[in-house]
PDB file of N, CA and C in Angstrom:
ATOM      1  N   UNK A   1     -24.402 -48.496 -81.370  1.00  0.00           N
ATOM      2  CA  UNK A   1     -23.558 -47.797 -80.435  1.00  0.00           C
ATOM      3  C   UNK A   1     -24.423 -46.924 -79.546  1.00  0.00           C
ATOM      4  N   UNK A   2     -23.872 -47.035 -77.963  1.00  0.00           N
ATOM      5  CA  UNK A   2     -24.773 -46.400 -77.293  1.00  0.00           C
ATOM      6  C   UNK A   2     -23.894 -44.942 -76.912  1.00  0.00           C
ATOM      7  N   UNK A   3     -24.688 -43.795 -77.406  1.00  0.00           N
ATOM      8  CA  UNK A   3     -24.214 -42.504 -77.308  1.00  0.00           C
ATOM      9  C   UNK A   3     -24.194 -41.961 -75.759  1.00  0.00           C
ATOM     10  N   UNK A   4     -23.167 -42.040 -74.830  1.00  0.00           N
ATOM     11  CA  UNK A   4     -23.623 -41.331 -73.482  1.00  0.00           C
ATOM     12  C   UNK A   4     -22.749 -40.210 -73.569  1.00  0.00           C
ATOM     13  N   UNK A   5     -22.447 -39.731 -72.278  1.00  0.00           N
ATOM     14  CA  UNK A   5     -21.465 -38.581 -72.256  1.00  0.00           C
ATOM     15  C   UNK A   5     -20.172 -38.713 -72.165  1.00  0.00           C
ATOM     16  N   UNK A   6     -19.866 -39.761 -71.764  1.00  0.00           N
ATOM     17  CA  UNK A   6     -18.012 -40.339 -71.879  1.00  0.00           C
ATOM     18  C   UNK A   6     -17.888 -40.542 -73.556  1.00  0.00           C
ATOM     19  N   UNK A   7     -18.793 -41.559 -74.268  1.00  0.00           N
ATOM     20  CA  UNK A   7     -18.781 -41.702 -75.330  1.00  0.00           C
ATOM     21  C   UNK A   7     -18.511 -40.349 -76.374  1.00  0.00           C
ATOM     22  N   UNK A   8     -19.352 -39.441 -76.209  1.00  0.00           N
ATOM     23  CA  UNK A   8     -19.009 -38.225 -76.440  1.00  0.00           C
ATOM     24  C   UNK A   8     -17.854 -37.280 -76.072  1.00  0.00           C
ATOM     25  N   UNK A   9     -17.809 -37.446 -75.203  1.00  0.00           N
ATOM     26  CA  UNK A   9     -16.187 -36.563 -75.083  1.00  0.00           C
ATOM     27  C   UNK A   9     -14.814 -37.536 -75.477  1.00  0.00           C
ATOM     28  N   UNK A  10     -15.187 -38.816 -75.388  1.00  0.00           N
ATOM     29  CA  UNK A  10     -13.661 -39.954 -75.804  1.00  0.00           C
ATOM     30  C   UNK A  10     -13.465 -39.151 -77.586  1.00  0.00           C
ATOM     31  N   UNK A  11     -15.392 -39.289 -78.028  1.00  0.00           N
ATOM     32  CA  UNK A  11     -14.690 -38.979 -79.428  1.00  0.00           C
ATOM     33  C   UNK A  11     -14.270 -37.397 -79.935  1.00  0.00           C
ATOM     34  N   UNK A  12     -14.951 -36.759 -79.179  1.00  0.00           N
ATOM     35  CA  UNK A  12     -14.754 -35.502 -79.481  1.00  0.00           C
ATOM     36  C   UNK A  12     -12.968 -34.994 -79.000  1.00  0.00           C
ATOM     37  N   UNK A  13     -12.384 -36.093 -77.922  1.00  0.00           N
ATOM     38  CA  UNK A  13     -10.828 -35.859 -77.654  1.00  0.00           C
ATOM     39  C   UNK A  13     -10.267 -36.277 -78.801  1.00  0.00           C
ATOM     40  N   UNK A  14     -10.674 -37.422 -79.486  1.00  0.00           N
ATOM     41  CA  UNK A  14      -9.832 -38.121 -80.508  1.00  0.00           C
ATOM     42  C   UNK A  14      -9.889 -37.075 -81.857  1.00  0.00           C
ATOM     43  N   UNK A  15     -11.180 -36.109 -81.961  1.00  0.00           N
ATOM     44  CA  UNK A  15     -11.609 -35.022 -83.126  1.00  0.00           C
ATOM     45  C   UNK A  15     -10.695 -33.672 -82.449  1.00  0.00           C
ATOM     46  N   UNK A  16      -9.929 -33.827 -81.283  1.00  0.00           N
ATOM     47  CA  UNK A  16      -9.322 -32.277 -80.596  1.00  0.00           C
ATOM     48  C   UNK A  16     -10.415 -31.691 -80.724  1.00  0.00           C
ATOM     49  N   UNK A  17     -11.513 -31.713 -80.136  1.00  0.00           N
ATOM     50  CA  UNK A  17     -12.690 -31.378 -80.364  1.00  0.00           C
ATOM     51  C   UNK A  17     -12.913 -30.571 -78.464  1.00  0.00           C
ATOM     52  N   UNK A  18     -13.221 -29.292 -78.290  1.00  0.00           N
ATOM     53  CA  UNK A  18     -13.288 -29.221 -76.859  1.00  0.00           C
ATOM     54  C   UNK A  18     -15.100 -28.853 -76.919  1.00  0.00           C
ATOM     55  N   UNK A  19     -15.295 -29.672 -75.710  1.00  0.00           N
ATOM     56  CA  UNK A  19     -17.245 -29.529 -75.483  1.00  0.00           C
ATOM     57  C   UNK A  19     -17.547 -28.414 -74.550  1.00  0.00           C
ATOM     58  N   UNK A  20     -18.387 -27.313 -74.682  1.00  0.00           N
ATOM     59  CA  UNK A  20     -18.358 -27.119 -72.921  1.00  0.00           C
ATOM     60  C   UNK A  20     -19.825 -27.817 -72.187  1.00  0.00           C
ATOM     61  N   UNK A  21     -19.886 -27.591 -71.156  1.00  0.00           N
ATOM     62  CA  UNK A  21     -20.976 -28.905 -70.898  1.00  0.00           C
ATOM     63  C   UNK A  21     -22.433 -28.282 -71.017  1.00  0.00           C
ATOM     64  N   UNK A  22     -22.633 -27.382 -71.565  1.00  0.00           N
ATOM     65  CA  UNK A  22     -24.026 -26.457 -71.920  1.00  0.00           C
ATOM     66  C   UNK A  22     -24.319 -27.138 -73.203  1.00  0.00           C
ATOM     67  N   UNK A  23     -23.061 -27.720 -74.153  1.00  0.00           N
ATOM     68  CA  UNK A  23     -23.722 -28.273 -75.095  1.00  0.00           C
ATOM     69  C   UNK A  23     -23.553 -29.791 -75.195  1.00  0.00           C
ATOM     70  N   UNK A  24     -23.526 -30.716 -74.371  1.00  0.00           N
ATOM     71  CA  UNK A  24     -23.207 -32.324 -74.295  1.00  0.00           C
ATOM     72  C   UNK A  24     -24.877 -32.111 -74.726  1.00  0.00           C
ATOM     73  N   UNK A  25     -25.754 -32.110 -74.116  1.00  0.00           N
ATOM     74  CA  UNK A  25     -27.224 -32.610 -73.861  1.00  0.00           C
ATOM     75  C   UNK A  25     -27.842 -32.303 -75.472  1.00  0.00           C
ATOM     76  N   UNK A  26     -27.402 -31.269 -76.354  1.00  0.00           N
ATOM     77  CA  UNK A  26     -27.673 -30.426 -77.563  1.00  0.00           C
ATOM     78  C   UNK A  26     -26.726 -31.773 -78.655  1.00  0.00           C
ATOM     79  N   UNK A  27     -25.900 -32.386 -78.599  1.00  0.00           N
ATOM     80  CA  UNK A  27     -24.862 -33.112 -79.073  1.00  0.00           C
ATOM     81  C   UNK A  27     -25.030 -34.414 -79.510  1.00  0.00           C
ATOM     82  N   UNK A  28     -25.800 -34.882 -78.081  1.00  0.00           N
ATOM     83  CA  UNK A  28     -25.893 -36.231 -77.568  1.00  0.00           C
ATOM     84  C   UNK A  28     -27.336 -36.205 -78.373  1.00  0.00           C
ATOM     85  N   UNK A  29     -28.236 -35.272 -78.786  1.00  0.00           N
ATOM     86  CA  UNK A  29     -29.467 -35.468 -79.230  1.00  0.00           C
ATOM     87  C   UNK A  29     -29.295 -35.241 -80.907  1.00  0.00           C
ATOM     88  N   UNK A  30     -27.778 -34.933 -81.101  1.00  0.00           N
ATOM     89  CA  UNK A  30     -28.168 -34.801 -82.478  1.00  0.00           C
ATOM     90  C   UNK A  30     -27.368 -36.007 -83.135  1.00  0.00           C
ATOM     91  N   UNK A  31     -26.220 -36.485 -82.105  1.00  0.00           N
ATOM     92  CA  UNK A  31     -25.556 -37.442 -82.482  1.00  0.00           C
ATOM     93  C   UNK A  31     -26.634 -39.259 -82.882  1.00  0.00           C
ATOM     94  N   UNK A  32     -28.047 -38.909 -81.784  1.00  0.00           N
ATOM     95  CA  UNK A  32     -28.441 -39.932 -81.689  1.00  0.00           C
ATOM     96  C   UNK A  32     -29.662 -40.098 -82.647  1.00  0.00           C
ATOM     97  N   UNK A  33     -29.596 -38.781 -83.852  1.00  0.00           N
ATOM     98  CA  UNK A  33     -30.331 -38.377 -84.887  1.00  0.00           C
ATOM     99  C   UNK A  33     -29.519 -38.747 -86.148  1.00  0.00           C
ATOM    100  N   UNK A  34     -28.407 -38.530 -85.981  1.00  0.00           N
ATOM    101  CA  UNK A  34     -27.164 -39.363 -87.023  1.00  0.00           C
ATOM    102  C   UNK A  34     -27.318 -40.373 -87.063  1.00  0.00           C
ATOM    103  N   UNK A  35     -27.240 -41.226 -85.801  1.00  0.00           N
ATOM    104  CA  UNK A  35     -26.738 -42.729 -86.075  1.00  0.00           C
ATOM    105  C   UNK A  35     -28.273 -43.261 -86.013  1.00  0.00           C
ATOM    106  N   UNK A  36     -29.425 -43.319 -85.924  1.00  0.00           N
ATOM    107  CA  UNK A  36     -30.182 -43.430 -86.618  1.00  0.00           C
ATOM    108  C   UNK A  36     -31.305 -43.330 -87.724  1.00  0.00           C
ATOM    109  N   UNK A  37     -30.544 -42.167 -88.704  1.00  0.00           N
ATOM    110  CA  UNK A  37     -30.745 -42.118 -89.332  1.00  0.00           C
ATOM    111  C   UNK A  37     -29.856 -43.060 -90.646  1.00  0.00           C
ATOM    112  N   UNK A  38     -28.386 -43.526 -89.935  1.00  0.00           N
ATOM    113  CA  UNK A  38     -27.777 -44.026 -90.359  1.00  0.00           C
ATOM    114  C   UNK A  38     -28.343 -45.336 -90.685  1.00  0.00           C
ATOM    115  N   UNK A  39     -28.520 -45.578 -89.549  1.00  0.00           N
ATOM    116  CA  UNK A  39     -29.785 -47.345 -89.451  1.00  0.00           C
ATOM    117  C   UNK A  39     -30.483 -47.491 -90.419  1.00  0.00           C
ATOM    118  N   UNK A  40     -31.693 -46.119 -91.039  1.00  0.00           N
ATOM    119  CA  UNK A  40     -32.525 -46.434 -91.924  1.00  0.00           C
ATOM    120  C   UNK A  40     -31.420 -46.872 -92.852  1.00  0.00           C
ATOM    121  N   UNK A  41     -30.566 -45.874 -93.474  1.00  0.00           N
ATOM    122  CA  UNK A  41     -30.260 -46.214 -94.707  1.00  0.00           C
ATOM    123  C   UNK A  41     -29.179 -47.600 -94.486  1.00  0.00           C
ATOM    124  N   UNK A  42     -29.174 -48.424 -93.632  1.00  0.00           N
ATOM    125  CA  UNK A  42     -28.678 -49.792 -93.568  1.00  0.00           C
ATOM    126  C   UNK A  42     -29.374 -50.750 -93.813  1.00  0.00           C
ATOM    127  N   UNK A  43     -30.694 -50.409 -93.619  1.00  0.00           N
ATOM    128  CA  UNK A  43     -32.146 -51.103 -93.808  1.00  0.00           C
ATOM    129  C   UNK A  43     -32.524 -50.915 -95.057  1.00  0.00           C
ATOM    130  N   UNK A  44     -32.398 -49.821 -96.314  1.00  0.00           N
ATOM    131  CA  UNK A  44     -32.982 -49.892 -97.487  1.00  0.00           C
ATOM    132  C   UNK A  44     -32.264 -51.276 -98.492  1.00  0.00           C
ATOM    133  N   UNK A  45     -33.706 -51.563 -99.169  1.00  0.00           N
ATOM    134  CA  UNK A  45     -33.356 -52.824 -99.608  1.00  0.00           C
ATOM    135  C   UNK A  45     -32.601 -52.368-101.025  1.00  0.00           C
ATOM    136  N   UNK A  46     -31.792 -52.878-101.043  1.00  0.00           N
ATOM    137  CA  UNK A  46     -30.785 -52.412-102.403  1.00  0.00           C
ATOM    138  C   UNK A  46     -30.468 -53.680-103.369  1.00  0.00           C
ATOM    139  N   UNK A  47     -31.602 -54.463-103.244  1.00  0.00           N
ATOM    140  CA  UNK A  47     -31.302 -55.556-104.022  1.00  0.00           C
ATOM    141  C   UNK A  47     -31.491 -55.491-105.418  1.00  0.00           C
ATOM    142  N   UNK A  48     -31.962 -54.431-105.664  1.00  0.00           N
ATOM    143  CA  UNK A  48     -32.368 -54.105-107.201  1.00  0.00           C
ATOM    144  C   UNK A  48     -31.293 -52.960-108.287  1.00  0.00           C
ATOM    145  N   UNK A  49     -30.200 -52.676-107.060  1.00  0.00           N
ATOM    146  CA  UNK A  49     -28.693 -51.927-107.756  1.00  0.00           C
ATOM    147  C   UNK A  49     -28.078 -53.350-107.982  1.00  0.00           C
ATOM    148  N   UNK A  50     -27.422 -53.175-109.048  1.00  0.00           N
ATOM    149  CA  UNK A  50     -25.868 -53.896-109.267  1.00  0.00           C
ATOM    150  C   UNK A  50     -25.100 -53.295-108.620  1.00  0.00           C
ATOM    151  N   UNK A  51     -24.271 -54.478-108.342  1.00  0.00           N
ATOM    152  CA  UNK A  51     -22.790 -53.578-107.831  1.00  0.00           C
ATOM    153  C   UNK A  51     -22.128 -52.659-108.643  1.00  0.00           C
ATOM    154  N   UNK A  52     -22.067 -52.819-110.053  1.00  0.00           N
ATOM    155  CA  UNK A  52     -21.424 -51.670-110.728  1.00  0.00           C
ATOM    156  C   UNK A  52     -22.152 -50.690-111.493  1.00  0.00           C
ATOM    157  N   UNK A  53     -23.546 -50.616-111.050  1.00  0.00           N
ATOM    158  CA  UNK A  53     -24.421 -49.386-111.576  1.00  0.00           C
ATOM    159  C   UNK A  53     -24.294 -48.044-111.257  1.00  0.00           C
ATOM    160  N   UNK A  54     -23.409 -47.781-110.044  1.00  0.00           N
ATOM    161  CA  UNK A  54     -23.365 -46.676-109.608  1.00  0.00           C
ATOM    162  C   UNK A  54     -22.292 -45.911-110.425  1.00  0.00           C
ATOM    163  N   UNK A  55     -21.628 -46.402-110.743  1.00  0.00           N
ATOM    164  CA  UNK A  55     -20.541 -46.182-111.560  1.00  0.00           C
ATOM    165  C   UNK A  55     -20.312 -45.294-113.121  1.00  0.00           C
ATOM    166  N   UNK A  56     -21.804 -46.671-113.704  1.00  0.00           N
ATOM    167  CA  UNK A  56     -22.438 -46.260-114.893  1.00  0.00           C
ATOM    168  C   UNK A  56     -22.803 -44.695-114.638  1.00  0.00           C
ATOM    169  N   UNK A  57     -23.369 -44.631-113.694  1.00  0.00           N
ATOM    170  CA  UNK A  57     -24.350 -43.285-113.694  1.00  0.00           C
ATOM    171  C   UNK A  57     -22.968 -41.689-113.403  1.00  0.00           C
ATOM    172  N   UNK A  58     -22.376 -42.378-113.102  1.00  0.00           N
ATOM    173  CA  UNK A  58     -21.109 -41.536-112.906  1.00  0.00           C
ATOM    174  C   UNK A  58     -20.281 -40.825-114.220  1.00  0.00           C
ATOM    175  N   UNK A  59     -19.850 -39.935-114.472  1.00  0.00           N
ATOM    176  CA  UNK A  59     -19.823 -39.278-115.804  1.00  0.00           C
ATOM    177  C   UNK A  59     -18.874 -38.283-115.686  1.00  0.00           C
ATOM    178  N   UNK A  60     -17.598 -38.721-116.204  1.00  0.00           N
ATOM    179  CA  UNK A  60     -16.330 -37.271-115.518  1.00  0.00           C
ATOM    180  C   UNK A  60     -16.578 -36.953-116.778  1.00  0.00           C
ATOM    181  N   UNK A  61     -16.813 -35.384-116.883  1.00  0.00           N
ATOM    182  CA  UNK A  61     -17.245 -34.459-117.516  1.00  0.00           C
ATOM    183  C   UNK A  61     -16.257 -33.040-117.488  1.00  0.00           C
ATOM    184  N   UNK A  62     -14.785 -33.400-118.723  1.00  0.00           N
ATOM    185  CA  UNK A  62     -13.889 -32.812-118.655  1.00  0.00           C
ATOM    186  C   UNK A  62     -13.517 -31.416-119.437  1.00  0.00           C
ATOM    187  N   UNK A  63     -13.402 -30.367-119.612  1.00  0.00           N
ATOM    188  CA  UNK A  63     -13.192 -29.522-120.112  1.00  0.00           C
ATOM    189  C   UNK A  63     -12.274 -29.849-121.580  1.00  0.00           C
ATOM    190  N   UNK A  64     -12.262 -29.027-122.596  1.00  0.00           N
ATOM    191  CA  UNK A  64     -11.845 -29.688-123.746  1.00  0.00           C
ATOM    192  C   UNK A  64     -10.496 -28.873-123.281  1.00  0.00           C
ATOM    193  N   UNK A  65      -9.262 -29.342-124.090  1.00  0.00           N
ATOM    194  CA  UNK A  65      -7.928 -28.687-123.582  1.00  0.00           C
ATOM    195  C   UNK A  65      -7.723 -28.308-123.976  1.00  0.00           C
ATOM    196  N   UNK A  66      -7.855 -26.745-124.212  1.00  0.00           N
ATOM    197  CA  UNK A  66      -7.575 -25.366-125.697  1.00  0.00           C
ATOM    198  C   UNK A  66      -6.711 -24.598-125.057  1.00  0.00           C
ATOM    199  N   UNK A  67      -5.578 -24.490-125.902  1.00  0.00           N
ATOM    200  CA  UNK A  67      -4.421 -23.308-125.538  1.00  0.00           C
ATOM    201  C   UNK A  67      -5.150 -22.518-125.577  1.00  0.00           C
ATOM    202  N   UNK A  68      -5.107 -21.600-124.083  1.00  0.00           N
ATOM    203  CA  UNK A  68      -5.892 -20.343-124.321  1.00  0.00           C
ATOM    204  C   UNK A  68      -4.216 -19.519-124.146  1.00  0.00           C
ATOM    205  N   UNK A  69      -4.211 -18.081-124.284  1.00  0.00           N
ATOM    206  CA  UNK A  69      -3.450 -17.007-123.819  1.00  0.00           C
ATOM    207  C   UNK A  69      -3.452 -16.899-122.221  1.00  0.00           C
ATOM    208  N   UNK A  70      -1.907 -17.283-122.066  1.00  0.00           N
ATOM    209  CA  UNK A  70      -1.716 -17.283-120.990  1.00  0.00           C
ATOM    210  C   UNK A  70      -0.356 -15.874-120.664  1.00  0.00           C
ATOM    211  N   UNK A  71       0.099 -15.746-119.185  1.00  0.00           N
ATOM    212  CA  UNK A  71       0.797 -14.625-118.906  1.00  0.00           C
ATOM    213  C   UNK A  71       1.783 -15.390-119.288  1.00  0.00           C
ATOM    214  N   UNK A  72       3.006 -14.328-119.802  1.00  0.00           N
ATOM    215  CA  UNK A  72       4.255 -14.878-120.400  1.00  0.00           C
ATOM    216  C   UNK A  72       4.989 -14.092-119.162  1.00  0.00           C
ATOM    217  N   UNK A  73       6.550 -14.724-119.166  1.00  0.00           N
ATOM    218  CA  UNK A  73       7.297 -14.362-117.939  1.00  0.00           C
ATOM    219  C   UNK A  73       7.343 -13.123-117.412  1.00  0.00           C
ATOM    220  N   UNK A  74       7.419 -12.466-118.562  1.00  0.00           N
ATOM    221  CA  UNK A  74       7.847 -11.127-118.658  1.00  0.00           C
ATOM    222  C   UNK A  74       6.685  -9.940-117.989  1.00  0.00           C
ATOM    223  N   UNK A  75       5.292 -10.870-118.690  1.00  0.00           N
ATOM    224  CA  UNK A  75       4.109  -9.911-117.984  1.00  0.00           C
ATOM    225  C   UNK A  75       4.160 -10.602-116.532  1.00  0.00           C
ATOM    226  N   UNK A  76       4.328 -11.820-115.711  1.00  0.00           N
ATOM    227  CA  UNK A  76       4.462 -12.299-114.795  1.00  0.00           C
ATOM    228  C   UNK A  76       5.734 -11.612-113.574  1.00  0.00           C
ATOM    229  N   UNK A  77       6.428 -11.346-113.948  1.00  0.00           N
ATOM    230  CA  UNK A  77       7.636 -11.101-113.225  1.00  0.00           C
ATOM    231  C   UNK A  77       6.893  -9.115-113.059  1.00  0.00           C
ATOM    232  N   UNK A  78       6.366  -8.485-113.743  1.00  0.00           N
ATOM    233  CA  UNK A  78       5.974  -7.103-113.560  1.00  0.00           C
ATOM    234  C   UNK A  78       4.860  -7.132-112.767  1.00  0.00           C
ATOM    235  N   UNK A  79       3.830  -8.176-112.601  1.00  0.00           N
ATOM    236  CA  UNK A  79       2.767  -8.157-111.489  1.00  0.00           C
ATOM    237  C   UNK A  79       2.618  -8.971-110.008  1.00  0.00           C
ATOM    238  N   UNK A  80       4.178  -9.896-110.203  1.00  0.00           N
ATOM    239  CA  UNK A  80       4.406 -10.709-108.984  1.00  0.00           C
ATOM    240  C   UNK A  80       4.978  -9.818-107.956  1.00  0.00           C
ATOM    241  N   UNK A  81       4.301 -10.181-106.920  1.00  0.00           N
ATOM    242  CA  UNK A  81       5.270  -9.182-105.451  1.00  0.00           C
ATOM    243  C   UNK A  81       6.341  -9.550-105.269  1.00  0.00           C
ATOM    244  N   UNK A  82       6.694 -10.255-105.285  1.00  0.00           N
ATOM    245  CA  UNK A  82       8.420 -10.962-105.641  1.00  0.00           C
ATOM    246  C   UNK A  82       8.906 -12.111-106.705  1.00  0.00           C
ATOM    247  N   UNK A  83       9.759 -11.746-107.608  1.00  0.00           N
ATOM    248  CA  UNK A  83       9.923 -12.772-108.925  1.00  0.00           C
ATOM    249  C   UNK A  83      11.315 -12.765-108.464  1.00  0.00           C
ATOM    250  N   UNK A  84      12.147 -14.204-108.911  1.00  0.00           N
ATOM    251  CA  UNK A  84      13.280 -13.959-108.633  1.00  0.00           C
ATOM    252  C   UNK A  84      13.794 -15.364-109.772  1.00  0.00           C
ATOM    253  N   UNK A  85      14.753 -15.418-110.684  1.00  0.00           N
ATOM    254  CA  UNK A  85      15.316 -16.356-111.185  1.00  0.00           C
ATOM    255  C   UNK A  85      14.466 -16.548-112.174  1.00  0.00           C
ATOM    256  N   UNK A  86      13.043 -16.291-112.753  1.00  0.00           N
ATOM    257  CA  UNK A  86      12.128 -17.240-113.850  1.00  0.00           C
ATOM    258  C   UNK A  86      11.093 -17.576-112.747  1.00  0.00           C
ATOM    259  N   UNK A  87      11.333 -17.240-111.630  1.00  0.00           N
ATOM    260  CA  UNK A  87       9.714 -17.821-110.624  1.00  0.00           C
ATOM    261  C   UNK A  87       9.363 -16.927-109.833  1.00  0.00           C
ATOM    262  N   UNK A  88       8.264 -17.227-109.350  1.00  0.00           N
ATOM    263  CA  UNK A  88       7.342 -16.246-108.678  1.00  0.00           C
ATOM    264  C   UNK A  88       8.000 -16.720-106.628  1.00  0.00           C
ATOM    265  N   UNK A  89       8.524 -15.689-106.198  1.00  0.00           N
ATOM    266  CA  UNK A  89       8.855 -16.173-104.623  1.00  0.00           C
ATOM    267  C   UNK A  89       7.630 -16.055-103.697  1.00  0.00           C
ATOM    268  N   UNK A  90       7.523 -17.132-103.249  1.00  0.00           N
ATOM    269  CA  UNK A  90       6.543 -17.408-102.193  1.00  0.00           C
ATOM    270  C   UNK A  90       6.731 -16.846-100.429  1.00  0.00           C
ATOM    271  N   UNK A  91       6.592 -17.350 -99.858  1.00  0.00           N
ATOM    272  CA  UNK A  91       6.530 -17.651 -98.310  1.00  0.00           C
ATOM    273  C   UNK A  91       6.859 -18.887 -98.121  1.00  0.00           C
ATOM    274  N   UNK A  92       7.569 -19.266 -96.915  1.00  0.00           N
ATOM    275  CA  UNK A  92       8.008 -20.611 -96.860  1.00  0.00           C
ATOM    276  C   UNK A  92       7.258 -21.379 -96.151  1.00  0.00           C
ATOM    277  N   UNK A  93       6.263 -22.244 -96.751  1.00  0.00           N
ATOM    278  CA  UNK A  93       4.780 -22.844 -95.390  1.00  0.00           C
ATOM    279  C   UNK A  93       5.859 -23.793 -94.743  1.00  0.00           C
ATOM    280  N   UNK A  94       6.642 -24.944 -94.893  1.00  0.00           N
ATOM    281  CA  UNK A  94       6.982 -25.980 -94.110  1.00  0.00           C
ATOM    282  C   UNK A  94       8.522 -25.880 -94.232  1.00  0.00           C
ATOM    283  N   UNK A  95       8.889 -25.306 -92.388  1.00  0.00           N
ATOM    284  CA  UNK A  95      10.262 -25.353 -92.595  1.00  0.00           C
ATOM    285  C   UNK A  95      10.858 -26.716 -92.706  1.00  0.00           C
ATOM    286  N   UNK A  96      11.969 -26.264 -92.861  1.00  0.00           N
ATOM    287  CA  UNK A  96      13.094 -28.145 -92.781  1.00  0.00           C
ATOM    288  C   UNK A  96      14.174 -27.877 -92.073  1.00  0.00           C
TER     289      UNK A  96
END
């Protein structure tokens, strides 16, 4: 892909991304440090991974699940800024 200055602002509209034009020239030199650096690693020879080695090496590493002491309603409802019914009242993020 060839990085110019339309190229750059098409994607930076599609990111709501606003440029001012002091930094296209700062952008365009780092964008063209990305995508080839991207190249090398398209070029490393990876013939010596399996496809499912990466996987192996992967290791979910879960906490053991111990009832610890937790707040009971009663201490909950005395330190909430608003409790109402058995729950803690929020703010409303998404009207309907």
């Amino acid at each position: 892909m060839i990085m110019d200055e339309k190229n750059l602002r098409d994607i930076a509209a599609l990111a709501k991304l606003s440029i001012r034009d002091e930094e296209i020239s700062g952008m365009l030199n780092d964008f063209s440090r990305i995508v080839s650096y991207v190249d090398e690693i398209k070029n490393l020879d990876t013939s010596s991974v399996e496809d499912d080695e990466i996987y192996q090496l992967t290791m979910n590493s879960l906490r053991p699940d111990i009832k610890e002491n937790t707040l009971n309603r009663d201490a909950l409802s005395k330190i909430a800024p608003s409790y109402e019914n058995g729950y803690v009242v929020v703010p409303r993020v998404i009207e309907t």
